[in-house]
N, C-alpha and C. Protein backbone atom coordinates (compact mmCIF):
# COMPACT_ATOMS: atom_id res chain seq x y z
N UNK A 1 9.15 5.51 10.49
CA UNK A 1 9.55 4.22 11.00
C UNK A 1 11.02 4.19 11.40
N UNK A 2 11.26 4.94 10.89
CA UNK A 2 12.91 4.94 11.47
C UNK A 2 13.41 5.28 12.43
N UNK A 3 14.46 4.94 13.16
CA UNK A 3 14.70 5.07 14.81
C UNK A 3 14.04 4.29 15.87
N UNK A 4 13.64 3.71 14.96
CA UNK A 4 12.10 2.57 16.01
C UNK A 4 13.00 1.30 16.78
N UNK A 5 12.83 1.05 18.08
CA UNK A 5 13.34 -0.17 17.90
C UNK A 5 12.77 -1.45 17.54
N UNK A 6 11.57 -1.66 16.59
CA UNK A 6 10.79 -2.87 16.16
C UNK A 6 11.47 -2.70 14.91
N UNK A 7 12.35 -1.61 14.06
CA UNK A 7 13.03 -1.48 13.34
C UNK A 7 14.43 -2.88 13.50
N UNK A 8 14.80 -2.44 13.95
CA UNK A 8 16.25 -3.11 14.95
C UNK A 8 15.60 -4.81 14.74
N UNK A 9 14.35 -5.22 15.06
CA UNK A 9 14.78 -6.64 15.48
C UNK A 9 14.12 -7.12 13.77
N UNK A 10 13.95 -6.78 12.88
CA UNK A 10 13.61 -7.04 12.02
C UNK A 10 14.45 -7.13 10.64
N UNK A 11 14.38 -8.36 9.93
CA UNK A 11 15.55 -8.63 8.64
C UNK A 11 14.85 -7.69 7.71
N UNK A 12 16.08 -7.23 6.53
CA UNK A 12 16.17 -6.38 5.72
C UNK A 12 15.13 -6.50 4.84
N UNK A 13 14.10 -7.88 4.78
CA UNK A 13 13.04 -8.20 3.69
C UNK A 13 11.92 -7.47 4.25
N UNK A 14 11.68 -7.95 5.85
CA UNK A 14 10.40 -7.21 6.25
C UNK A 14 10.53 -5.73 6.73
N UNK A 15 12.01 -5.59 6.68
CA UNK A 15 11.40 -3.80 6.84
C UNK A 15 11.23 -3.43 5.20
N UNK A 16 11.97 -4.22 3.97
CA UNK A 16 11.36 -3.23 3.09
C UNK A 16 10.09 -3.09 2.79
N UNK A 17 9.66 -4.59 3.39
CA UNK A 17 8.45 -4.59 2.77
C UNK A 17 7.09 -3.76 3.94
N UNK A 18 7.76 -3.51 5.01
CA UNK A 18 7.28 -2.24 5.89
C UNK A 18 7.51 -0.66 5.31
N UNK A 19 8.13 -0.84 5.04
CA UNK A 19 8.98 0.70 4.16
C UNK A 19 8.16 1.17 2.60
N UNK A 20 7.98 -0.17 1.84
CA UNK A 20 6.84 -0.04 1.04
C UNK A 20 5.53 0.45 1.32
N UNK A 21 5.03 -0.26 2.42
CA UNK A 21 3.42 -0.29 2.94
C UNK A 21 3.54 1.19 3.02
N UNK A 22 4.52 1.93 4.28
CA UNK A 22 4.21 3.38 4.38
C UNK A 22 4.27 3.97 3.37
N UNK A 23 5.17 3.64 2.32
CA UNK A 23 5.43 4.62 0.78
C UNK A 23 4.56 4.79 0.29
N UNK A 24 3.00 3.43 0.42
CA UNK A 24 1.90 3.70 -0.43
C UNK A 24 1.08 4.21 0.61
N UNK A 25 1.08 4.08 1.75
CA UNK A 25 -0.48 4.83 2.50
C UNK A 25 0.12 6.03 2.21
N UNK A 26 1.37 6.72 2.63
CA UNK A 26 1.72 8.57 2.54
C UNK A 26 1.26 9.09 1.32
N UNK A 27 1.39 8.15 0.16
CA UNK A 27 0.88 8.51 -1.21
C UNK A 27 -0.85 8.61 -1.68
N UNK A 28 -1.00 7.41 -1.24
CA UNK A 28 -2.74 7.20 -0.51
C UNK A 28 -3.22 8.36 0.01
N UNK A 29 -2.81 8.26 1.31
CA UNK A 29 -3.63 9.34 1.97
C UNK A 29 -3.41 10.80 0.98
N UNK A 30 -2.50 11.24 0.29
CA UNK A 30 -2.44 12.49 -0.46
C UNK A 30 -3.71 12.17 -1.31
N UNK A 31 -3.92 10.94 -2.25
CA UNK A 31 -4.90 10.82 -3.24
C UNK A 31 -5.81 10.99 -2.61
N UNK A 32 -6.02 10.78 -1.54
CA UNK A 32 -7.60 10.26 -0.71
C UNK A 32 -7.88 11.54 -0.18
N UNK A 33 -7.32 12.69 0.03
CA UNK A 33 -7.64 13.80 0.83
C UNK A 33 -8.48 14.43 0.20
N UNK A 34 -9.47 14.94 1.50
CA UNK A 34 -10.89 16.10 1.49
C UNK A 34 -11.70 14.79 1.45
N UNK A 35 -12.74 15.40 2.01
CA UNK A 35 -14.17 15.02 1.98
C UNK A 35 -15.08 14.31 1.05
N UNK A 36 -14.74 14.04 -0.17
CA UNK A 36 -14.78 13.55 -1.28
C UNK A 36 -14.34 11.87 -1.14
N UNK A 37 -13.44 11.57 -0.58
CA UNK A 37 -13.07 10.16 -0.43
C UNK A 37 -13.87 9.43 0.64
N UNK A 38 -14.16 8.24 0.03
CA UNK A 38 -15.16 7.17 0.87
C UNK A 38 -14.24 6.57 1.59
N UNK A 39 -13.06 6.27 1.02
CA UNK A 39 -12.80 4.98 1.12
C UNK A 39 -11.18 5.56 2.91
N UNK A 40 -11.25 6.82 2.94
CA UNK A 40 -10.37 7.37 4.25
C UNK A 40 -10.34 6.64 5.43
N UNK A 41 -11.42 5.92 5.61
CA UNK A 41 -11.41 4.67 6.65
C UNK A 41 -10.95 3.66 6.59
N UNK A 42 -11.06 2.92 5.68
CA UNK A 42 -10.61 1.85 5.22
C UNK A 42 -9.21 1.73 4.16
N UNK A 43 -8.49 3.02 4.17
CA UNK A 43 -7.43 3.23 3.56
C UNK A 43 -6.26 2.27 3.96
N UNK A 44 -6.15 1.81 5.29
CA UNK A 44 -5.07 1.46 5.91
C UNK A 44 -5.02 -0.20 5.16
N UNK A 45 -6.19 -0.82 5.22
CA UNK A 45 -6.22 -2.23 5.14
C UNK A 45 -6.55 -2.29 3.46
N UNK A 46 -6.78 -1.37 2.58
CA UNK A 46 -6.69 -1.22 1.13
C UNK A 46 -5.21 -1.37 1.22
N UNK A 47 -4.57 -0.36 1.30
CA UNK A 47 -3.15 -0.46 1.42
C UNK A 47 -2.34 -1.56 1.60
N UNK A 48 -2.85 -2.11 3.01
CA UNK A 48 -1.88 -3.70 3.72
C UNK A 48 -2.00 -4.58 2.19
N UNK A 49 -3.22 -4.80 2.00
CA UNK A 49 -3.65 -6.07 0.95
C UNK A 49 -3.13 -5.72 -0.08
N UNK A 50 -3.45 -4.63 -0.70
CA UNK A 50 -2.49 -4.19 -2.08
C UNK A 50 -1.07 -4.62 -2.02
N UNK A 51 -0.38 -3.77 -1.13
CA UNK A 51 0.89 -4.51 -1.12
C UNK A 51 1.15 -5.75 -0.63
N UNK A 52 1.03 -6.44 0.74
CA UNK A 52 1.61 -7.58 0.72
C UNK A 52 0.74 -8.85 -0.97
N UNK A 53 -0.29 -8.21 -1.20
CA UNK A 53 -0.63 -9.15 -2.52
C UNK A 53 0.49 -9.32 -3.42
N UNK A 54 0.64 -7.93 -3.75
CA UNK A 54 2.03 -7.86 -5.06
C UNK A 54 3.21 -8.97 -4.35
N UNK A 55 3.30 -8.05 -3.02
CA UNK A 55 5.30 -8.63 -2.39
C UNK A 55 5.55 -10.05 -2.47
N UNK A 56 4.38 -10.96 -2.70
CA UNK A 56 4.58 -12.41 -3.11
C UNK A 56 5.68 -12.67 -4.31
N UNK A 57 5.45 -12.05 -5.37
CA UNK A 57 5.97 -11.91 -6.72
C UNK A 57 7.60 -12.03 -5.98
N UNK A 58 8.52 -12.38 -7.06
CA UNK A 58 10.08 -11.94 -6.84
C UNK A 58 10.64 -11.16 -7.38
N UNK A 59 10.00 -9.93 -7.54
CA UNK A 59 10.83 -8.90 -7.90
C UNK A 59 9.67 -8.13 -7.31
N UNK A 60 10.77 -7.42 -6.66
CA UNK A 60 10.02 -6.43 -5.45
C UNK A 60 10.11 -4.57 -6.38
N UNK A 61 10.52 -4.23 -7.14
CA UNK A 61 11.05 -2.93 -7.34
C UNK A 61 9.80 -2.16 -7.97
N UNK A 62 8.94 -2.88 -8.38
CA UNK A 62 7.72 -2.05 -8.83
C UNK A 62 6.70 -2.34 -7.77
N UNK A 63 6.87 -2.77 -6.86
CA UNK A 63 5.60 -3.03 -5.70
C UNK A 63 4.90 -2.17 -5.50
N UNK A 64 5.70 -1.04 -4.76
CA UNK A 64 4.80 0.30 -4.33
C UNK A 64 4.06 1.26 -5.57
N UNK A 65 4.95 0.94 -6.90
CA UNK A 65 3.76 1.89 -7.54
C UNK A 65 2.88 0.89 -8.10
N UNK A 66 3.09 -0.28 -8.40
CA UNK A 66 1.85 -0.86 -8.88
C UNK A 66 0.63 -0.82 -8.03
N UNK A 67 1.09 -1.10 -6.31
CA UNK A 67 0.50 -0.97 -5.20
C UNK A 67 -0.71 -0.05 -5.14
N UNK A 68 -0.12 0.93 -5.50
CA UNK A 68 -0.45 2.60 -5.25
C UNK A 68 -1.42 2.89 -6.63
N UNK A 69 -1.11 2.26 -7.37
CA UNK A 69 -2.35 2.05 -8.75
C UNK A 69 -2.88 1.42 -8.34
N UNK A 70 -3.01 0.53 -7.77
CA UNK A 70 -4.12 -0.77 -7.28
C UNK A 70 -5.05 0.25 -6.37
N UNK A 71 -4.36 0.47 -5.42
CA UNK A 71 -5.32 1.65 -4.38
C UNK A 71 -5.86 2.71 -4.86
N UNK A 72 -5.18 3.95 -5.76
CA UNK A 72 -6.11 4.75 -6.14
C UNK A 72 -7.15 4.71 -7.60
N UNK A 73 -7.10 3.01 -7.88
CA UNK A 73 -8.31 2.55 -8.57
C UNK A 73 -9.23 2.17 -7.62
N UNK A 74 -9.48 1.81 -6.30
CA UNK A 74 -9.87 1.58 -5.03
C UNK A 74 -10.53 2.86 -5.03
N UNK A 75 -9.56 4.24 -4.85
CA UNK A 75 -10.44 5.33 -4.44
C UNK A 75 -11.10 5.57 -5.56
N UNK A 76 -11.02 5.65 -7.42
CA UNK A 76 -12.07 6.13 -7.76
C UNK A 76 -13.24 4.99 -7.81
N UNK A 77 -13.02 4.06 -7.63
CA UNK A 77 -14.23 3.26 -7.76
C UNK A 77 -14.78 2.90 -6.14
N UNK A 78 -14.53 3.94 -5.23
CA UNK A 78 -14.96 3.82 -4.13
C UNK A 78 -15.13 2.70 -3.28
N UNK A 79 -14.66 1.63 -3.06
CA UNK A 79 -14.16 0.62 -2.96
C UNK A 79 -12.70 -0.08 -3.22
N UNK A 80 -12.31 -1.08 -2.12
CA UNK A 80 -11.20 -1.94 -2.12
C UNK A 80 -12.02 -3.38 -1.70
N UNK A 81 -11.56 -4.25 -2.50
CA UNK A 81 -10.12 -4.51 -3.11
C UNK A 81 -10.35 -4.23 -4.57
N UNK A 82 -9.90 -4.11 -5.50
CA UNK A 82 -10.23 -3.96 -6.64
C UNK A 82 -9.55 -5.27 -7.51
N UNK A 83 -10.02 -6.29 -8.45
CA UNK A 83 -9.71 -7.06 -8.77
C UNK A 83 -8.66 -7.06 -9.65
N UNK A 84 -8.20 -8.08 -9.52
CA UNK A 84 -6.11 -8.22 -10.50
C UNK A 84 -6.83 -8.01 -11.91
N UNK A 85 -6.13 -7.32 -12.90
CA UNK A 85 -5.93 -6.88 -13.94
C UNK A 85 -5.88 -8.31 -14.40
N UNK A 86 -6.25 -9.07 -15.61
CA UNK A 86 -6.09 -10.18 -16.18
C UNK A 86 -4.90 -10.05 -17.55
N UNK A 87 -3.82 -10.93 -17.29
CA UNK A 87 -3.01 -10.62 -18.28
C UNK A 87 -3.02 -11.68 -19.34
């Protein structure tokens, strides 16, 4: 994403929270690789929802790995979305 100019017209909140999204699909797609994963199609929009769900919250600094747990509970249960943890 960097060097982009859709980079440029965008405030410092929505690129992080662009900068997140890629942090968890690059991580994603590593979990999800080979033939074994169902869910390689639908990885992109597991991903979107995982994170912008969390980025509501106000504290942004655990987004992407909670994110990224949210999703590769997605891949072993072969399916997204996977439902919020009840606290």
């Amino acid at each position: 994403m960097t060097g982009s100019t859709d980079d440029l017209l965008l405030n410092p909140r929505d690129r992080a929270l662009l900068d997140a999204i890629e942090l968890v699909t690059n991580r994603a797609r590593e979990a999800c690789a080979g033939d074994c994963c169902t869910l390689s199609a639908s990885l992109d929009a597991c991903v979107d929802e995982a994170v912008t769900r969390l980025w509501r919250h106000p504290i942004k600094t655990y987004v992407p790995l909670l994110a990224l747990r949210n999703v590769e509970t997605c891949i072993r249960n072969g399916r997204c979305p996977v439902p919020e943890p009840e606290s």
